[in-house]
Protein backbone atom coordinates (compact mmCIF):
# COMPACT_ATOMS: atom_id res chain seq x y z
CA UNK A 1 -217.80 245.66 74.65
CA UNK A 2 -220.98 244.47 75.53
CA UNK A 3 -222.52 241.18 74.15
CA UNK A 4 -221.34 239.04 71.01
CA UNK A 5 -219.81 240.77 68.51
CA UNK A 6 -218.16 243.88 70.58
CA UNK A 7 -215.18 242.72 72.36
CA UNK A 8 -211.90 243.60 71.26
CA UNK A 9 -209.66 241.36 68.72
CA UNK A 10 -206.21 240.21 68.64
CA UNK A 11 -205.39 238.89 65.64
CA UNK A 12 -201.60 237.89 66.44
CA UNK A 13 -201.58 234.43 66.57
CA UNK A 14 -201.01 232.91 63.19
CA UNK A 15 -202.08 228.59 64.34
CA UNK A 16 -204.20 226.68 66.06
CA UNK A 17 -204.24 227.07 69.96
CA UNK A 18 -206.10 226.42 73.21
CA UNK A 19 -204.48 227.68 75.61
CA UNK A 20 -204.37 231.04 77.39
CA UNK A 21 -202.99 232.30 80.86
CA UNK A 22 -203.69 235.49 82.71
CA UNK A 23 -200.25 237.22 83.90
CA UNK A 24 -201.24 237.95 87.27
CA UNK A 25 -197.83 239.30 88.63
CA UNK A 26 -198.21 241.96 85.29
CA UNK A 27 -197.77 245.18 87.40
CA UNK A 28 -200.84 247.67 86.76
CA UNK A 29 -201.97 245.73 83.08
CA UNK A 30 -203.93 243.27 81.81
CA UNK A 31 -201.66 241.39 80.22
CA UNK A 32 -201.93 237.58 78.78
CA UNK A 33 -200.01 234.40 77.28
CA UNK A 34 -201.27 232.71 74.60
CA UNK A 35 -199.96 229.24 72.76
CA UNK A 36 -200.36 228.08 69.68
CA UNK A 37 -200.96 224.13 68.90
CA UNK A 38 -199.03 223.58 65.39
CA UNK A 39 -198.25 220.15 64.11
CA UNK A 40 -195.76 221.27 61.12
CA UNK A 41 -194.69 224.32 62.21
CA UNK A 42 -192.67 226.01 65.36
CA UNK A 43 -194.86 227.35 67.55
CA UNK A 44 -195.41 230.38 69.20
CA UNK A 45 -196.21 232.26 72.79
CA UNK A 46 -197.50 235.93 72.53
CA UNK A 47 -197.23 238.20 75.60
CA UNK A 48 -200.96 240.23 74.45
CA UNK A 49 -201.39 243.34 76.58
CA UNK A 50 -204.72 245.53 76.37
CA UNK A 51 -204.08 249.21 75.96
CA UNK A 52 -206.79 251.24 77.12
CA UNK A 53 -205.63 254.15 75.72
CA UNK A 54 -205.90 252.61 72.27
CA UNK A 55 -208.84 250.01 72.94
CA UNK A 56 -206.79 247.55 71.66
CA UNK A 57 -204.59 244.17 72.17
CA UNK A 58 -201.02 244.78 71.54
CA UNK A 59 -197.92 242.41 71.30
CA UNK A 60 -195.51 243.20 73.84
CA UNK A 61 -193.53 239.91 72.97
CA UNK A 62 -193.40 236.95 70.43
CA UNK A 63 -191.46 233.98 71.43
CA UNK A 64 -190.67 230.76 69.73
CA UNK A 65 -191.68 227.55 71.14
CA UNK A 66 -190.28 224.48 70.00
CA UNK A 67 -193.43 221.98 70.43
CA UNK A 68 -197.38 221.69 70.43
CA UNK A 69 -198.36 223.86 73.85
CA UNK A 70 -201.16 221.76 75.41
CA UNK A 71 -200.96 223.70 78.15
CA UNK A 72 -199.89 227.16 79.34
CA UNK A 73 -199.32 228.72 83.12
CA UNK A 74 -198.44 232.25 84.07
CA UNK A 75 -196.80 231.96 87.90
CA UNK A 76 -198.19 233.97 90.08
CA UNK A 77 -195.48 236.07 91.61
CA UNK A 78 -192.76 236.89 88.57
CA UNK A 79 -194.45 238.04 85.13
CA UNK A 80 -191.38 236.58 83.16
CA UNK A 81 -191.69 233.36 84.14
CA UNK A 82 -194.25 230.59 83.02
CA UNK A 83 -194.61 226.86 82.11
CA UNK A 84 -195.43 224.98 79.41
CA UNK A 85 -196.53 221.40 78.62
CA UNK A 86 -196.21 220.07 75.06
CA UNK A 87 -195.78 217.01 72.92
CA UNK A 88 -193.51 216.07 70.14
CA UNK A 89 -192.90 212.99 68.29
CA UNK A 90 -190.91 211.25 71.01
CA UNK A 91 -193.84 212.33 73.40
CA UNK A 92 -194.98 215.29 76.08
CA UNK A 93 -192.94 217.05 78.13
CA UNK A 94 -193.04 219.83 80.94
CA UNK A 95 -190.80 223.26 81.26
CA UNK A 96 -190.58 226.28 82.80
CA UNK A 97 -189.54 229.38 80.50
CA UNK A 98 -188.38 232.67 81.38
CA UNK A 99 -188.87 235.81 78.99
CA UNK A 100 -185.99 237.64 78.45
CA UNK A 101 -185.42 241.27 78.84
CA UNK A 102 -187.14 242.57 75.96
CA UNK A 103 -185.57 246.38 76.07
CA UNK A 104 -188.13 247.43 73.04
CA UNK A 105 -186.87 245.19 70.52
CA UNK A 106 -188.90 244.57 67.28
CA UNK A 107 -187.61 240.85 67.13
CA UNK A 108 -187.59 238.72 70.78
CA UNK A 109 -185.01 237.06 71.79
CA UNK A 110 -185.32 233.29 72.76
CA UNK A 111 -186.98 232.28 75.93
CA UNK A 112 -184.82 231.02 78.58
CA UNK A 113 -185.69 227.37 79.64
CA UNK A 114 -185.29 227.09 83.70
CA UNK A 115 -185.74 223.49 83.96
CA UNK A 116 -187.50 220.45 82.83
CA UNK A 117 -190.07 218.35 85.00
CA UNK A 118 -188.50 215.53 83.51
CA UNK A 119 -189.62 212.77 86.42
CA UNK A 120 -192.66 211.78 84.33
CA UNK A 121 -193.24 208.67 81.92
CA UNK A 122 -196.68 209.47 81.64
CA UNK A 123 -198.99 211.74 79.73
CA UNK A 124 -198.39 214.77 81.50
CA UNK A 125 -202.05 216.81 81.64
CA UNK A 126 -200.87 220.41 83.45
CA UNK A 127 -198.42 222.31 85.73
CA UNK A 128 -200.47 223.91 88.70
CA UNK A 129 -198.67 226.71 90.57
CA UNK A 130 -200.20 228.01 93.96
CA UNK A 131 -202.12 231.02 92.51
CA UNK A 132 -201.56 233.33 95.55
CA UNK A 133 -198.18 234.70 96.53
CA UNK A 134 -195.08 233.43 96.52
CA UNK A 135 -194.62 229.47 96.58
CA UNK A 136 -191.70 227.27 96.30
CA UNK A 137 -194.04 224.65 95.36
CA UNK A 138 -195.14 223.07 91.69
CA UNK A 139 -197.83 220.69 90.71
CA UNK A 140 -197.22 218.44 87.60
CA UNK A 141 -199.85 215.60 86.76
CA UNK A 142 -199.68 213.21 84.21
CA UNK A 143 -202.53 210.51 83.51
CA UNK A 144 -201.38 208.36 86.63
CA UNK A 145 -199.33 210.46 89.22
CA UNK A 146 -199.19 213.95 90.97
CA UNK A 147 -195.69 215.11 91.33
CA UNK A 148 -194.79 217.89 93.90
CA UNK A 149 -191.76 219.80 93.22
CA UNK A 150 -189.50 222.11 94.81
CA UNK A 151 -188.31 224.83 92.84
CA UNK A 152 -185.60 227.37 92.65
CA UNK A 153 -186.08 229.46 89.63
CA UNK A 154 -182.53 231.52 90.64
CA UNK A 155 -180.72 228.46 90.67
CA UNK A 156 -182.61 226.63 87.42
CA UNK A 157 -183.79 223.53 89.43
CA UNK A 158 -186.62 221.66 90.33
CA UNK A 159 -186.88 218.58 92.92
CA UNK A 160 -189.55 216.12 93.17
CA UNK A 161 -190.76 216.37 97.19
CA UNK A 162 -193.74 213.90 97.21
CA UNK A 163 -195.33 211.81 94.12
CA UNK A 164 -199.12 210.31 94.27
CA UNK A 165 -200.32 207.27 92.32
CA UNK A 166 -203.98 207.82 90.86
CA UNK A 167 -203.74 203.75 91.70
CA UNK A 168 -207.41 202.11 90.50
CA UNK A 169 -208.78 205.22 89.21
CA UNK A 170 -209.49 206.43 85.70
CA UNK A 171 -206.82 208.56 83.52
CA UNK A 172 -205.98 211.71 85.33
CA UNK A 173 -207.25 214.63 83.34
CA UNK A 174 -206.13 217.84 85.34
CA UNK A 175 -206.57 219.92 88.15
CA UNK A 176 -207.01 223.00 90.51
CA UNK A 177 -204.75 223.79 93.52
CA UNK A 178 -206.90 225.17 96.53
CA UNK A 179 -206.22 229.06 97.05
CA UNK A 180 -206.88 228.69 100.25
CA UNK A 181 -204.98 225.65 101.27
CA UNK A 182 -201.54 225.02 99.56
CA UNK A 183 -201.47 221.49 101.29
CA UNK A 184 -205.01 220.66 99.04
CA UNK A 185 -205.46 220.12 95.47
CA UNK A 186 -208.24 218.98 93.71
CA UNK A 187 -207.77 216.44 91.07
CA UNK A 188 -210.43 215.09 88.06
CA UNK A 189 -210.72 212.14 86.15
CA UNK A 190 -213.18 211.12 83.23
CA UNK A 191 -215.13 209.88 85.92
CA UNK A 192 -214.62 211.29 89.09
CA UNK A 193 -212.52 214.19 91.21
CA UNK A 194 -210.72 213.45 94.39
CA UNK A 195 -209.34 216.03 96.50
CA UNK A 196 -206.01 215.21 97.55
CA UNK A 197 -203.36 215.90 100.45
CA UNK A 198 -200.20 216.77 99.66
CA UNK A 199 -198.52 215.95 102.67
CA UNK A 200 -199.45 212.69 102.70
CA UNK A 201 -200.66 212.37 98.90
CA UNK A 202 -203.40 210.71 99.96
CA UNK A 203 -207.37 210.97 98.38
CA UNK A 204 -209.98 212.10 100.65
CA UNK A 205 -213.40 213.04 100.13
CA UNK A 206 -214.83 212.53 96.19
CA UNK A 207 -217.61 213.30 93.27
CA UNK A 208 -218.01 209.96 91.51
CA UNK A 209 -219.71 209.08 88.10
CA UNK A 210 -219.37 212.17 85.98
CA UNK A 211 -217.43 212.83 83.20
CA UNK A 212 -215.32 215.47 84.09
CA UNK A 213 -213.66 218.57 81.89
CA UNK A 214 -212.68 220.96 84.22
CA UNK A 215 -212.47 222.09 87.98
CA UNK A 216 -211.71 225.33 89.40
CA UNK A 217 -211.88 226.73 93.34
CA UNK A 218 -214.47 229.61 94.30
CA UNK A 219 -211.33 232.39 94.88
CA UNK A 220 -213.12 234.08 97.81
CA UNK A 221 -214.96 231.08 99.47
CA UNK A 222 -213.71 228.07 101.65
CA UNK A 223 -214.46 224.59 100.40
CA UNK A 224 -216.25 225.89 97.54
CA UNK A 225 -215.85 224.39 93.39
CA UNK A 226 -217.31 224.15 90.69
CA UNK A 227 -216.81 221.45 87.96
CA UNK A 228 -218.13 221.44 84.24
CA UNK A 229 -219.08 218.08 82.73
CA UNK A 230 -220.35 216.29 80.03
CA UNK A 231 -223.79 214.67 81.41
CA UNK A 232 -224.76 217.47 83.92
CA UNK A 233 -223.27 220.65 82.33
CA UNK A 234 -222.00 223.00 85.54
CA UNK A 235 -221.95 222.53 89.15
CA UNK A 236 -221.18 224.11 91.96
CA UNK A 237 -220.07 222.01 95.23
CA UNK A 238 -219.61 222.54 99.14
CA UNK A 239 -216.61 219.77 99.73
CA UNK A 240 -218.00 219.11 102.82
CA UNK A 241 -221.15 218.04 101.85
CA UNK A 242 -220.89 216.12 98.47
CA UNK A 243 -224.37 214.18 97.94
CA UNK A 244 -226.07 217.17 95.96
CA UNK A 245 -224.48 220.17 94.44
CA UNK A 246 -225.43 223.82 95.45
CA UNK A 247 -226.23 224.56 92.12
CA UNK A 248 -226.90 223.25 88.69
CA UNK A 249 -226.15 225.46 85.83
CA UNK A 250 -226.95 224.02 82.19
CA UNK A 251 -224.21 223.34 79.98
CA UNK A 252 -222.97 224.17 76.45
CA UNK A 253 -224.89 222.85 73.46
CA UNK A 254 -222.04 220.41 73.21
CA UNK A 255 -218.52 219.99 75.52
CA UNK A 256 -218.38 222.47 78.24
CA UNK A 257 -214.30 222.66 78.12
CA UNK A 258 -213.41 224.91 81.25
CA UNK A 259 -215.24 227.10 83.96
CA UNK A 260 -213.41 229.96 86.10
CA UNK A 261 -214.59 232.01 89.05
CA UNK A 262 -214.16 235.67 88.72
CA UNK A 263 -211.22 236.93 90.94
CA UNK A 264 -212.99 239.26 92.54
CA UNK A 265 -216.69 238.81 92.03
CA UNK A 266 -217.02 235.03 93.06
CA UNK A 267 -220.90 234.88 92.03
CA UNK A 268 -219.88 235.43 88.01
CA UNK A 269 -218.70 232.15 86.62
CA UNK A 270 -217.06 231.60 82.78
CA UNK A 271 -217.48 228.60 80.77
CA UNK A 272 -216.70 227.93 77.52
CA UNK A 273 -217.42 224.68 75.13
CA UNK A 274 -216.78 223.14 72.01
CA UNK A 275 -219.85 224.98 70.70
CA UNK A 276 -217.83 228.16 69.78
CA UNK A 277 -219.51 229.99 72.74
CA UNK A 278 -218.62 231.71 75.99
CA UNK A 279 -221.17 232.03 78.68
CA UNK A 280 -221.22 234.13 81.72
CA UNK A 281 -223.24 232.96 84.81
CA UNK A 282 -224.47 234.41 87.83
CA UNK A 283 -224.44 231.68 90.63
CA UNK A 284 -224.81 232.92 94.15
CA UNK A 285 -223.81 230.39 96.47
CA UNK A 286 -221.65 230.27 100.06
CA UNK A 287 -221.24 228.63 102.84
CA UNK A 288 -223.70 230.26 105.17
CA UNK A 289 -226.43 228.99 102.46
CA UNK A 290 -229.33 226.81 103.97
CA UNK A 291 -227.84 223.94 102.30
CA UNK A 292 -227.58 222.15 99.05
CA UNK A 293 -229.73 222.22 96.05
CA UNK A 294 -232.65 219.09 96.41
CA UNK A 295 -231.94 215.87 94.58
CA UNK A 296 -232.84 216.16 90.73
CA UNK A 297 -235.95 216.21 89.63
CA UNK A 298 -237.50 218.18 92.51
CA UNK A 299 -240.02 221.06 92.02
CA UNK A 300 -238.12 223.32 94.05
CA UNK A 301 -234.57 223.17 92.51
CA UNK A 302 -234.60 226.43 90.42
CA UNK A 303 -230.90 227.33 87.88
CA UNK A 304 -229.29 230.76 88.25
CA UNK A 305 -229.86 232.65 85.18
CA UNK A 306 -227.74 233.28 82.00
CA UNK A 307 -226.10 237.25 82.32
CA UNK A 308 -224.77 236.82 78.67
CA UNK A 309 -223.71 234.47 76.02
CA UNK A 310 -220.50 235.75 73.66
CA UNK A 311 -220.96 234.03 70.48
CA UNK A 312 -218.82 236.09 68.04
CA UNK A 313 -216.24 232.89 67.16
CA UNK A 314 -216.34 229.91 64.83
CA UNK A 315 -214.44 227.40 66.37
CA UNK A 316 -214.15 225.66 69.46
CA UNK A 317 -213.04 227.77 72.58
CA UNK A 318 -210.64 225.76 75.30
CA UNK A 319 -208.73 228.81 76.90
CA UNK A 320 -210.75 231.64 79.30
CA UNK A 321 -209.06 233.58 81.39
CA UNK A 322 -210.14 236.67 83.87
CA UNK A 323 -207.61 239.87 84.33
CA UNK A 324 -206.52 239.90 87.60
CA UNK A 325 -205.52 243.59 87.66
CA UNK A 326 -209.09 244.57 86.53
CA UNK A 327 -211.72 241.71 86.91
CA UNK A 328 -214.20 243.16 84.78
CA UNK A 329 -212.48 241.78 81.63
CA UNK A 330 -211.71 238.61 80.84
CA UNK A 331 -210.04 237.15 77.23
CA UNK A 332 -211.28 233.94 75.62
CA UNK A 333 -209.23 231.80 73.18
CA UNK A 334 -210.65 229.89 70.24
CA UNK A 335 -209.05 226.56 68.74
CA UNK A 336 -208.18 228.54 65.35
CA UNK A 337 -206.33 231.03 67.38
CA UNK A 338 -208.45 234.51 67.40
CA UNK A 339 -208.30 236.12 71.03
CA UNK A 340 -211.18 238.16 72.36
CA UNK A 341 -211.26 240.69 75.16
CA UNK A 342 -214.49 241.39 76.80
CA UNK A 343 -216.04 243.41 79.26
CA UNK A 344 -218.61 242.30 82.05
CA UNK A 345 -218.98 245.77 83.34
CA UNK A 346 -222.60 246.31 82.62
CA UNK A 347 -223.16 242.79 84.28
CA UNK A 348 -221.49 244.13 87.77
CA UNK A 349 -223.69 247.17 88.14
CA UNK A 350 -226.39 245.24 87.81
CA UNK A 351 -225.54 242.53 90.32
């Protein structure tokens, strides 16, 4: 499965989509959720599994969703349960699904809808769950306010606990919740990211004047991010010291859409763009480094190199996703729906 044109295709997915979750509760598979982005038609979420007994990607599941999925979230702790945000014509909502007993059926039943986050009159961007263990807690952020919720999945409800106004800043875009803190989350906008409290629900430190896509939390490191953007393609930040980045990594040859840590192997990054590629990066970077990179333009700030680039698509990719049950492989999603599996094995023995 090594480089462009070897990974292994699923083909199940019959729309547009951009969004793709890795079921980490999936006991001993690689499993993954995938949503499709239709305008006319009803769409769909496909529970992909890879069988390495057959080197393929198999359907376990087909469900029928009734709106656009904008965006897609496995939780953490139960494999049947995930949430969705979408739009219709009367404007975008949030819910959280469960799959039914499946029992081997050739035709899936309907998904179960828990509850609504239904507090919102905003745009509503993503649902964050904690990604490690069991939480009671939910993240839900539209273009103006964060929205903590209490949840009871058993008893189909959710209750807003604390709600944070974005106030002066820009349109809220998204977010990443700190694996290592569940009180800390760290929020972007087109033009900055703000880490916030969610005790208080108050901003503290921040990266201003970038145009940001995506953030995501180094899984194994404290205080450790990295961010893709527009104007400086990807970096990698110490929170605690925000004036330079560790690193600079270039960007895609257009939008770089999303960047993910490895699971396991914190030094290889994703990222994926709007250039139909998928790049894999070796950044090594911690805490107990000498310090951050120098400003830009200095001789001695040196990039991490490019392990491989996976080009094998012809549309726009949005959705990347590592397995969490073996973090050598990692699936990609492209806007006209085509999933890839690939495998970063080679890249491992080598670092």
């Amino acid at each position: 499965m090594q480089g462009g044109s070897s990974g292994i295709v699923y083909g199940g997915l019959k729309y547009q989509a951009r969004c793709i979750a890795d079921v980490r509760a999936a006991a001993g598979s690689t499993t993954f959720l995938a949503g499709t982005l239709s305008l006319k038609e009803e769409n769909e979420v496909h529970l992909i599994r890879f069988s390495p007994a057959e080197s393929e990607l198999v359907c376990d599941g087909l469900f029928y969703h009734p709106n656009e999925i904008w965006d897609l979230k496995s939780c953490p702790f139960d494999h049947r349960v995930f949430s969705t945000v979408y739009t219709s014509g009367e404007g975008y909502g949030a819910s959280v699904w469960k799959i039914p007993e499946l029992h081997g059926q050739s035709n899936s039943p309907p998904l179960e809808q828990l509850f609504t986050l239904d507090e919102h009159t905003g745009k509503i961007r993503c649902v964050l769950w904690w990604p490690l263990g069991k939480h009671d807690k939910l993240i839900s952020i539209d273009d103006r306010n964060i929205f903590l919720w209490n949840i009871d999945a058993s008893n189909k409800s959710a209750k807003v606990m604390q709600k944070g106004s974005a106030d002066m800043l820009p349109n809220l875009r998204g977010g990443s919740w700190d694996p290592h803190d569940h009180n800390s989350i760290a929020a972007i906008t087109d033009s900055s990211l703000h880490c916030w409290d969610l005790r208080s629900m108050k901003k503290s430190n921040a990266i201003e004047h970038a145009h940001f896509r995506d953030v995501d939390y180094n899984p194994k490191k404290q205080h450790l991010i990295t961010t893709a953007e527009d104007e400086f393609g990807i970096r990698l930040w110490d929170l605690r010291m925000l004036k330079y980045p560790l690193k600079n990594l270039p960007g895609h040859s257009h939008w770089t859409w999303a960047v993910r840590h490895n699971p396991e192997h914190d030094q290889l990054i994703l990222s994926a763009g709007t250039d139909s590629t998928v790049n894999l990066w070796f950044a090594k970077v911690g805490t107990d480094d000498s310090g951050p990179e120098s400003p830009p333009g200095s001789p001695t700030r040196e990039e991490e190199p490019l392990l491989n680039s996976y080009t094998d698509y012809e549309d726009s990719i949005y959705g990347i996703a590592w397995s969490s049950h073996d973090p050598s492989l990692f699936a990609s999603l492209s806007y006209d729906g085509r999933v890839v599996l690939e495998s970063v094995k080679p890249y491992l023995q080598r670092k």
